[in-house]
N, C-alpha and C. Protein backbone atom coordinates (compact mmCIF):
# COMPACT_ATOMS: atom_id res chain seq x y z
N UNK A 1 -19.91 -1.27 -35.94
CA UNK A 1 -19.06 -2.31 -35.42
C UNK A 1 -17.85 -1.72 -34.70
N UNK A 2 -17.09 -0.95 -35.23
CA UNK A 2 -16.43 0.21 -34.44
C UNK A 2 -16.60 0.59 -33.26
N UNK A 3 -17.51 0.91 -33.13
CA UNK A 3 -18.06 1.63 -31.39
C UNK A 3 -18.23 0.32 -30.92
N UNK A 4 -18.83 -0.65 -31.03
CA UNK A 4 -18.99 -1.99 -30.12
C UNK A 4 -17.45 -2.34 -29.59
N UNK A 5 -16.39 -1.92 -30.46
CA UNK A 5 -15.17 -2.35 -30.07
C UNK A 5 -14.49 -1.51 -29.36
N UNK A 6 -14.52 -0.48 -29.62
CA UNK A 6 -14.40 0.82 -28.58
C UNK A 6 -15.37 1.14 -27.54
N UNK A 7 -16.48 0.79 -27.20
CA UNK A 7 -17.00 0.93 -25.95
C UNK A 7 -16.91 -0.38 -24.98
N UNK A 8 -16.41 -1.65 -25.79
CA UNK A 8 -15.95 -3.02 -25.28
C UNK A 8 -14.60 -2.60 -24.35
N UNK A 9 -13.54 -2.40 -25.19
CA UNK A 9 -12.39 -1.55 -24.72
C UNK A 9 -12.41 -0.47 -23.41
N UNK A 10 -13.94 0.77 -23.67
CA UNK A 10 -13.09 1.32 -22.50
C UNK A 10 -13.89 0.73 -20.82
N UNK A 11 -14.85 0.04 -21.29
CA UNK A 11 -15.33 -0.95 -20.49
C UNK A 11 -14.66 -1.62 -19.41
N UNK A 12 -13.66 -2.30 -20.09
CA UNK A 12 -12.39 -3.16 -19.69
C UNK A 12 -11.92 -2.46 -19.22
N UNK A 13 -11.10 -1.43 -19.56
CA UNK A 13 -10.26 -0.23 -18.99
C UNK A 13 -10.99 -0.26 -17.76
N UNK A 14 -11.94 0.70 -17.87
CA UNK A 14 -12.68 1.25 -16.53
C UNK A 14 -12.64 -0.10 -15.24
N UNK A 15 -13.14 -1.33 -15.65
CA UNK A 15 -13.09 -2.69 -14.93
C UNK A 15 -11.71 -2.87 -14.57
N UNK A 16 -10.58 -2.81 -15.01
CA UNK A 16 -9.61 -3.48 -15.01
C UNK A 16 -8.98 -2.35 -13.61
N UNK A 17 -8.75 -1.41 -13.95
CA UNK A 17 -8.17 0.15 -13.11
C UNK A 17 -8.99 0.28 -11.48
N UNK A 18 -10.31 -0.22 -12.21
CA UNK A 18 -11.39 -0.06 -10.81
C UNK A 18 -10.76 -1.35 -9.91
N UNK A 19 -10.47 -2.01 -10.43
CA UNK A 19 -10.85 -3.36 -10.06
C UNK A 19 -9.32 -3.74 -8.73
N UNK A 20 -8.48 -3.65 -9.58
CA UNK A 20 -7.06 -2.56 -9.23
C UNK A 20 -7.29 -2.19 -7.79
N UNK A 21 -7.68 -1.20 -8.21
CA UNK A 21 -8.04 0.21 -6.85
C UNK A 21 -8.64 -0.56 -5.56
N UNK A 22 -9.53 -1.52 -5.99
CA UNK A 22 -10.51 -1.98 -4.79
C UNK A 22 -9.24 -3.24 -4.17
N UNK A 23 -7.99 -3.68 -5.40
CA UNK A 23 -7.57 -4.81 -4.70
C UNK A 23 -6.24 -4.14 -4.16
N UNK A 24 -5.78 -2.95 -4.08
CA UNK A 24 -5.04 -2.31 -3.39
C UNK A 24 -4.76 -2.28 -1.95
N UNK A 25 -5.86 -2.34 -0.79
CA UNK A 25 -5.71 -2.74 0.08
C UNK A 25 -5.57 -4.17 1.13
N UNK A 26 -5.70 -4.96 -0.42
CA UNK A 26 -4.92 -6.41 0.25
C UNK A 26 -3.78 -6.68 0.58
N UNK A 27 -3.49 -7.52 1.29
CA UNK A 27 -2.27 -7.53 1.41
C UNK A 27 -1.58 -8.71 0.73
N UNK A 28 -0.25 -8.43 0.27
CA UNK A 28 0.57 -9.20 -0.88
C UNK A 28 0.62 -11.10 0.36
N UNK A 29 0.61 -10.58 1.49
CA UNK A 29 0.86 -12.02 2.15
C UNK A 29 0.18 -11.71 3.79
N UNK A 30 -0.37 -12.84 3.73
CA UNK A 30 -1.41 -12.97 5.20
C UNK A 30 -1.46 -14.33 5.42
N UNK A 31 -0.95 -14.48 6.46
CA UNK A 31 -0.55 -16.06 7.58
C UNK A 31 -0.86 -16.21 8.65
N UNK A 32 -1.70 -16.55 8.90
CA UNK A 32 -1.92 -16.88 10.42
C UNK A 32 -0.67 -16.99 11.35
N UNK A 33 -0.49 -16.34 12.63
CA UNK A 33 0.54 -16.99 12.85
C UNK A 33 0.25 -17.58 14.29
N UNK A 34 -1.02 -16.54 15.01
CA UNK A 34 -1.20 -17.23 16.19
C UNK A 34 -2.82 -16.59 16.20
N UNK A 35 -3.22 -17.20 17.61
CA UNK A 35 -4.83 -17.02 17.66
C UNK A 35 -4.23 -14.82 17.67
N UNK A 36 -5.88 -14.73 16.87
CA UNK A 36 -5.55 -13.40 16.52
C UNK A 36 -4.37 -12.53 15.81
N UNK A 37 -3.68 -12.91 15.10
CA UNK A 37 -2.52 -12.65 15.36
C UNK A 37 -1.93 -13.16 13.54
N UNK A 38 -1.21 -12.32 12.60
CA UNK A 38 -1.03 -12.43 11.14
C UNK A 38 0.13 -12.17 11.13
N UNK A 39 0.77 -12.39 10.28
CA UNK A 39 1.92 -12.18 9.41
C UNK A 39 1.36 -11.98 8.06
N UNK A 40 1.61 -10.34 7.57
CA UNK A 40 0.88 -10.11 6.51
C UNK A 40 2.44 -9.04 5.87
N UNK A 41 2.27 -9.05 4.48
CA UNK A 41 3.00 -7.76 3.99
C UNK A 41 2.52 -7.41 3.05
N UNK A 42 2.68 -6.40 2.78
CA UNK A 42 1.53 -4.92 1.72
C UNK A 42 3.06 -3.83 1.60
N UNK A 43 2.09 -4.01 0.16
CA UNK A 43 2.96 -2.45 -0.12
C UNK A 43 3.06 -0.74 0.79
N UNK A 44 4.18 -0.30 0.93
CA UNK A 44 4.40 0.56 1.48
C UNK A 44 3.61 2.04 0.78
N UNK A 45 3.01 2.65 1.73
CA UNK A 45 2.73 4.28 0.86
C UNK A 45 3.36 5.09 0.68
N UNK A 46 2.96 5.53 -0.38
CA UNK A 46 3.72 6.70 -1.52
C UNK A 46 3.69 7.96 -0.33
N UNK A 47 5.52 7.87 -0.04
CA UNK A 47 5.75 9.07 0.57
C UNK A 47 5.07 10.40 0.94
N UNK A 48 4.81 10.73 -1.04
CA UNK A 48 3.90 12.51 -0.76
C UNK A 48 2.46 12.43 -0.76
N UNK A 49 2.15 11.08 -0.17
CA UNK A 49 0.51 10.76 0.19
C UNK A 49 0.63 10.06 1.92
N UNK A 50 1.37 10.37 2.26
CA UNK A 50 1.33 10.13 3.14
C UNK A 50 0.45 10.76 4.40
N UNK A 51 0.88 12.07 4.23
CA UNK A 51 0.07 13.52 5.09
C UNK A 51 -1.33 14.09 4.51
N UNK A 52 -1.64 13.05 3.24
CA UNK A 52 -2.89 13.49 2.52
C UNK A 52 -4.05 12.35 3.45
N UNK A 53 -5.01 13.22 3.06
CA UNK A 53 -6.48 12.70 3.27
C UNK A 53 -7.08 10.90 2.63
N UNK A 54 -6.30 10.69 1.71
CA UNK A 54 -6.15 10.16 0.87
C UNK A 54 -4.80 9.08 0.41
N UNK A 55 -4.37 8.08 1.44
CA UNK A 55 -3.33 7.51 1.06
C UNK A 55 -3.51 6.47 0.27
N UNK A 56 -1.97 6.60 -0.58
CA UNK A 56 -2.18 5.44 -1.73
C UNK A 56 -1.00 4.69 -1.80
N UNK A 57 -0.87 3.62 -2.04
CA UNK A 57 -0.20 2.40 -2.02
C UNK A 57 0.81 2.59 -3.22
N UNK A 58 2.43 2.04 -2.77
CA UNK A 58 2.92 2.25 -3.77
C UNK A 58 2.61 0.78 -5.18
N UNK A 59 2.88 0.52 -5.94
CA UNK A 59 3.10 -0.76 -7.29
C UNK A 59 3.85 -1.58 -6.38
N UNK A 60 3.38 -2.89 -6.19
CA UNK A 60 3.74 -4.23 -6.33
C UNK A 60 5.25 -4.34 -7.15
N UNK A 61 5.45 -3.92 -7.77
CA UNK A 61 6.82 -4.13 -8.62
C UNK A 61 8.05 -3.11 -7.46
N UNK A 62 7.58 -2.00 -7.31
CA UNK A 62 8.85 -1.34 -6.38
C UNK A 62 9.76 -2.32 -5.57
N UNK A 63 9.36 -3.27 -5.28
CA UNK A 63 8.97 -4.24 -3.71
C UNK A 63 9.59 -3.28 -2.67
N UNK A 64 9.25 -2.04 -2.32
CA UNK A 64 8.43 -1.60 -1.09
C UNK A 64 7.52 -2.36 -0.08
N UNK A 65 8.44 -3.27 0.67
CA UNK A 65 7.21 -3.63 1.00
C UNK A 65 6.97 -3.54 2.49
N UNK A 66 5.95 -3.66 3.63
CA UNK A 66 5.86 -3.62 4.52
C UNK A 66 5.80 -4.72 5.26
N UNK A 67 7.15 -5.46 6.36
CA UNK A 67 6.29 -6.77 6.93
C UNK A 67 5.76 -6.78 8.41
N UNK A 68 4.46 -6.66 8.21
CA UNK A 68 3.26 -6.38 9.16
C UNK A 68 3.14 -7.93 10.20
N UNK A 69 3.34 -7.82 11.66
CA UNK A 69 3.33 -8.36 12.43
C UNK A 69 2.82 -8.27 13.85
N UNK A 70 0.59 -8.45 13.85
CA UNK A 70 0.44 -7.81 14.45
C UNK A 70 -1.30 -8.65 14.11
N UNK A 71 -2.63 -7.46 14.47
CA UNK A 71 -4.43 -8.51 14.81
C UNK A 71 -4.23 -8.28 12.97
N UNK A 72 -5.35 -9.46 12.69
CA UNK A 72 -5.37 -9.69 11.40
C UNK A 72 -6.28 -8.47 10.74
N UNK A 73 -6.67 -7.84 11.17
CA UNK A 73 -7.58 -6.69 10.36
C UNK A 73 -6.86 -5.50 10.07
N UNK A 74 -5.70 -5.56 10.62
CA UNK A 74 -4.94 -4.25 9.98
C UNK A 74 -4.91 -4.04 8.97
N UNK A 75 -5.26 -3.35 8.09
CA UNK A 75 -5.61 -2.45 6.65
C UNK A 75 -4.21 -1.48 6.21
N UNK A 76 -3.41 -1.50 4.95
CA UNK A 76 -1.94 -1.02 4.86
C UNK A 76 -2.16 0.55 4.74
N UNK A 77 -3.37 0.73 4.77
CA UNK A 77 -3.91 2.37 4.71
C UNK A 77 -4.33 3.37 6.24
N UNK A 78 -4.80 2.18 7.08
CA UNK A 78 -5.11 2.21 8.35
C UNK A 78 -4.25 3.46 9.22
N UNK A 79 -4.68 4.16 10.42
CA UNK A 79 -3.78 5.42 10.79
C UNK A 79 -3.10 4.51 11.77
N UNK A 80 -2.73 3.49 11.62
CA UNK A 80 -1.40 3.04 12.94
C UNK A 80 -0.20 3.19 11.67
N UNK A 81 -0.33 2.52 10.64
CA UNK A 81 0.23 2.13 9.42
C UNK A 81 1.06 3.37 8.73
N UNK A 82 0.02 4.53 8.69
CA UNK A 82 0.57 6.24 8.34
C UNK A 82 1.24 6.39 9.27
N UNK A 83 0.99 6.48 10.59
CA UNK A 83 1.81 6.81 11.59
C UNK A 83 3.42 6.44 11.72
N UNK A 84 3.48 4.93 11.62
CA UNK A 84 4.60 4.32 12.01
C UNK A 84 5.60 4.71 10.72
N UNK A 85 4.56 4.84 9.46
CA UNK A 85 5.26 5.04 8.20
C UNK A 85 6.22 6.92 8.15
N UNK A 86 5.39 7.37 8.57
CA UNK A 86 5.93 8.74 9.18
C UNK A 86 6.82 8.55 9.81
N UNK A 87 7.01 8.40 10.68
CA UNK A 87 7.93 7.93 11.56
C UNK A 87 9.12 7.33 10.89
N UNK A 88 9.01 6.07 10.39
CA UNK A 88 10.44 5.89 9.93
C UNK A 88 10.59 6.98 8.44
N UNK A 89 9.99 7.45 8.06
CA UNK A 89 10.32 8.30 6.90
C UNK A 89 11.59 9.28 7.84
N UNK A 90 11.13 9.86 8.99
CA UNK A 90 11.70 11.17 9.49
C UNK A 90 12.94 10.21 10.65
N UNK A 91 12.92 9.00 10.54
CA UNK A 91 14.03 8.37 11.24
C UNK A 91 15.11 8.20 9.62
N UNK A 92 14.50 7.92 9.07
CA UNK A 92 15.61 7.65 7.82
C UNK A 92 15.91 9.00 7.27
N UNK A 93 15.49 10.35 7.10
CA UNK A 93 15.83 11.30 6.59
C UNK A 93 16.94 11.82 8.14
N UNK A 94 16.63 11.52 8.95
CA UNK A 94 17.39 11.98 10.11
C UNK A 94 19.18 11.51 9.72
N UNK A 95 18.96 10.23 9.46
CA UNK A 95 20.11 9.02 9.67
C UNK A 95 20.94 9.58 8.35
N UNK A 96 19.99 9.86 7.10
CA UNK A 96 20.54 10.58 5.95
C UNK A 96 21.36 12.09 6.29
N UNK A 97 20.95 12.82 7.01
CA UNK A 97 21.43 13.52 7.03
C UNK A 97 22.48 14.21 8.83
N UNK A 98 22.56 13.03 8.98
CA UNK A 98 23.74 13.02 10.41
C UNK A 98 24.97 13.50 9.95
N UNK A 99 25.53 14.38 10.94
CA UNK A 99 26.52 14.78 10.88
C UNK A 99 27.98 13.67 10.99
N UNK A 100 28.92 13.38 10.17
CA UNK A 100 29.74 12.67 10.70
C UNK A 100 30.79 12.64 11.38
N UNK A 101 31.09 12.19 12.44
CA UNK A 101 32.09 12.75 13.44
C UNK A 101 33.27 12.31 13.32
């Protein structure tokens, strides 16, 4: 009876984490706003995954968030998304570290 409850358990686990992972690339808000055309926002990616093979979304709780304004199939993992995210990473480390006159 033991193991039925412990292999019930890591069952769930495995379902719950997987399940997670696959709903990661939704986005927190998606609106039509014109033909073709969304108003969506998704969590922002985790900085030191950014330059990886492999980007990953930061937690829903940070509110990191991205507001995406643009064709409805954009994906928050997508390489326009890394790109632009790069980008302001190295515009805000810039602005952080300006000299003040």
């Amino acid at each position: 009876m033991k193991r039925i409850g412990a292999t019930a358990s890591v069952v769930f686990l495995v379902g719950a984490l997987s399940g997670s992972a696959f709903a990661g690339d939704q986005p927190l808000l998606k609106e039509q706003a014109a033909e073709g055309y969304c108003h969506m926002k998704f969590p922002a990616v985790r900085q030191r995954t950014l330059s990886s093979d492999n980007p990953q979304l930061k937690s829903d709780s940070t509110g990191d968030v991205i507001d995406f304004y643009g064709p409805c199939d954009e994906s928050p993992t997508s390489a326009d998304q890394i790109v632009q995210q790069k980008q302001d990473e190295q515009f805000m480390f810039g602005r952080a570290y300006e000299d003040g006159d």
